[in-house]
Protein backbone atom coordinates (compact mmCIF):
# COMPACT_ATOMS: atom_id res chain seq x y z
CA UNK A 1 15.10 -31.68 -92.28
CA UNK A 2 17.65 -30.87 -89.50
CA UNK A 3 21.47 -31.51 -89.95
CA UNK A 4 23.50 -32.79 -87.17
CA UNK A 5 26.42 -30.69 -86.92
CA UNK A 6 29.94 -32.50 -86.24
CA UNK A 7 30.79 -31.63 -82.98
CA UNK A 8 34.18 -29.41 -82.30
CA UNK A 9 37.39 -31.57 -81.59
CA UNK A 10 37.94 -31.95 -78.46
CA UNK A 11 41.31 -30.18 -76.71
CA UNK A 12 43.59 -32.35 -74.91
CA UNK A 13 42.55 -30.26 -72.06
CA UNK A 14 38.92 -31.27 -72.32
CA UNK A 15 39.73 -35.01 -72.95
CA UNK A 16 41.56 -35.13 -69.67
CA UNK A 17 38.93 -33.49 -67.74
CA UNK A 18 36.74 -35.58 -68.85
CA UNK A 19 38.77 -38.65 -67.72
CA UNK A 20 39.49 -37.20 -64.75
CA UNK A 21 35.73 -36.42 -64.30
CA UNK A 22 34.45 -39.90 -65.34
CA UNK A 23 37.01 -41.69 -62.83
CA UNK A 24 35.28 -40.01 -59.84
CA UNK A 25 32.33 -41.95 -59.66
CA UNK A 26 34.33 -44.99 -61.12
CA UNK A 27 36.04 -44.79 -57.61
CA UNK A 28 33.26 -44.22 -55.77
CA UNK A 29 31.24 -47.24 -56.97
CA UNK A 30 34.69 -49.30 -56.39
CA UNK A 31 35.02 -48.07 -53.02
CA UNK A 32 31.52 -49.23 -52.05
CA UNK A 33 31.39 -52.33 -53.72
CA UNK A 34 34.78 -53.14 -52.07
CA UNK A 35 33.32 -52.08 -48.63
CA UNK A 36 30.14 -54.22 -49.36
CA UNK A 37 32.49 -57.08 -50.23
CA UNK A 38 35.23 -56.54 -47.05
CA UNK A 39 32.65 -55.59 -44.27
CA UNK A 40 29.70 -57.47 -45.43
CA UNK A 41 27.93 -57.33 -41.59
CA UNK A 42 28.11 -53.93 -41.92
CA UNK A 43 27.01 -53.30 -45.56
CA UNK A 44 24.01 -55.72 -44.36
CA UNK A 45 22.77 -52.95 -41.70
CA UNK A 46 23.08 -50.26 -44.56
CA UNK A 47 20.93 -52.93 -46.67
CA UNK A 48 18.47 -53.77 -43.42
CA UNK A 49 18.06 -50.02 -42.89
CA UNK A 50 16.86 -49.59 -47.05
CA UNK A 51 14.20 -52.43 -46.15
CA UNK A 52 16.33 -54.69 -48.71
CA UNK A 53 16.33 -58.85 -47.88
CA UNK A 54 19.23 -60.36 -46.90
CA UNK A 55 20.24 -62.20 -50.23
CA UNK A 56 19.74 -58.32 -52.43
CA UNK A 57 23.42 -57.42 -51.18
CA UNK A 58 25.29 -59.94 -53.71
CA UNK A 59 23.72 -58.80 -56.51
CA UNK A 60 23.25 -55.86 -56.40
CA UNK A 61 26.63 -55.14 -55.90
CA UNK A 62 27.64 -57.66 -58.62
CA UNK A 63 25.51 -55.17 -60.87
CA UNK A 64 27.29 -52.48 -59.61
CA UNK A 65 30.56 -53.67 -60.19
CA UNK A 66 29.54 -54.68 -63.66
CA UNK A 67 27.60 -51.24 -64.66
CA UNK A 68 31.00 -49.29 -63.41
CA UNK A 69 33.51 -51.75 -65.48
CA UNK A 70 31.27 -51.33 -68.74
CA UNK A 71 31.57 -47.20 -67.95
CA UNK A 72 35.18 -47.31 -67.66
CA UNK A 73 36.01 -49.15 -70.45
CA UNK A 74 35.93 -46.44 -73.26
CA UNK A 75 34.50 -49.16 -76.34
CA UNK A 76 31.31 -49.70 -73.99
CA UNK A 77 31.23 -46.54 -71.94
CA UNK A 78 28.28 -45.19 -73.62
CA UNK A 79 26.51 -48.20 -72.52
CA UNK A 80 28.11 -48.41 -68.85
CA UNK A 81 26.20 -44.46 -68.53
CA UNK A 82 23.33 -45.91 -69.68
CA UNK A 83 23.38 -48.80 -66.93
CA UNK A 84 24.49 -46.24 -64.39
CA UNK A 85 22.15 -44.18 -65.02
CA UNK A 86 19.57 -47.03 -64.25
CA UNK A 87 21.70 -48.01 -61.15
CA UNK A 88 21.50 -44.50 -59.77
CA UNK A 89 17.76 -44.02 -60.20
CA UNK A 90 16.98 -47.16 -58.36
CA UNK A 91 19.55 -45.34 -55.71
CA UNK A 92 17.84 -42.09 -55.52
CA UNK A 93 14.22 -44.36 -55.48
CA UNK A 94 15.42 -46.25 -52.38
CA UNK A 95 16.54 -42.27 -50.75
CA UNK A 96 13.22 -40.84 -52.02
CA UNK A 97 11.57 -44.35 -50.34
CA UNK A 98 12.99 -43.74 -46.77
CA UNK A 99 12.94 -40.23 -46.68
CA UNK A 100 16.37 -39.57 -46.92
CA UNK A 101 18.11 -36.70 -49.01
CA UNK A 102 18.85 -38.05 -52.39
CA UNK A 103 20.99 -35.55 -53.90
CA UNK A 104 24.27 -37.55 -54.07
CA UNK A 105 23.04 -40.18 -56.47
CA UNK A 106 21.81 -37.14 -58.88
CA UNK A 107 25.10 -35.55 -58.85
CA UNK A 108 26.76 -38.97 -58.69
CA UNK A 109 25.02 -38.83 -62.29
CA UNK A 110 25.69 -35.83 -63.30
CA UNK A 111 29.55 -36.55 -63.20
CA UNK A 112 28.82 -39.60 -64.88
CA UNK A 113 27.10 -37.68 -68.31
CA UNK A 114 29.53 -35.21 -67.80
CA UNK A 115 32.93 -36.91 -68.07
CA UNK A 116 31.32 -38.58 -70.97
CA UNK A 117 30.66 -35.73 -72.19
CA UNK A 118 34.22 -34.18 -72.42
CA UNK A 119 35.72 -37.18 -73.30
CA UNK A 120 33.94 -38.62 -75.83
CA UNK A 121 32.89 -36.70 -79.25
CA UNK A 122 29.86 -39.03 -79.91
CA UNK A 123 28.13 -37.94 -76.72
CA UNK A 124 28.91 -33.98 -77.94
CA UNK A 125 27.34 -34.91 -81.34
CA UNK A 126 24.13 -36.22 -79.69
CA UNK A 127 23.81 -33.00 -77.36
CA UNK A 128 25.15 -30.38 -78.55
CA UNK A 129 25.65 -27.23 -76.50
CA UNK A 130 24.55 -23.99 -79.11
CA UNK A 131 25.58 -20.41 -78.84
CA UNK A 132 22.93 -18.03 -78.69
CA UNK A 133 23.12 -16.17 -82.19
C-alpha cells in the first residue's frame, strides 16, 4: 500500500508567492467582469463575436465573479480552482471554437494551480513534487 508523505512546510517565502501568484488571475477575472459590467455594449460585441446570445453575458459573468470569490477566499479556494478550472476550459473551448489562439486561458490556469500550490499545504500533499533518487 502507498503512504502519502506529509508535505514540507511551507517558507514564508513560498506562502507569499503563492498569494502573490493566486491574486493575478483573481485580478484579471475582476477586471473583466468589471469591464463586462461598466461597458456592457462593448462586452456584447466581444460576446456577438464568440457566437454567444444576447442574454449569456449576465451569467456568465455572474459565474465568473462567483468562481473567482470562492478562489480567493482561502476556506473554499480549493473549490474556487476547481470551478475555475471549469470556467477556463469552457474559455479555451470558445478560442479553440473560433479559431483563435487559446493559450491565455491555459496559462490563466496554470497560475491558478500554481498559487494554490505554494500557498496551500493540502494541494502539496495531493501532488507532490519527488526528487529523483
Amino acid at each position: 500500500m502507498n503512504q502519502v508523505s506529509a508535505p514540507l512546510p511551507a517558507s514564508n517565502k513560498m506562502v507569499w508567492a503563492g498569494r502573490i501568484v493566486s491574486a493575478l488571475p483573481v485580478l484579471l477575472f475582476l477586471f473583466t467582469t468589471t469591464f463586462g459590467l461598466l461597458k456592457p455594449a462593448l462586452a456584447a460585441q466581444g460576446f456577438a463575436h464568440y457566437s454567444y446570445p444576447d442574454g449569456a453575458m449576465l451569467p456568465i459573468t455572474i459565474v465568473e465573479i462567483l468562481c473567482a470569490v470562492v478562489y480567493a477566499i482561502p476556506r473554499t479556494s480549493v473549490l474556487g480552482a476547481i470551478l475555475l478550472t471549469g470556467y477556463l476550459g469552457g474559455a479555451t473551448a470558445t478560442h479553440v471554437r473560433v479559431g483563435e489562439p487559446f493559450l491565455f486561458p491555459l496559462i490563466v490556469g496554470i497560475l491558478v494551480w500554481l498559487g494554490l500550490y505554494l500557498r496551500d499545504a493540502r494541494v502539496r500533499a495531493l501532488v507532490p513534487l519527488r526528487t529523483l533518487p
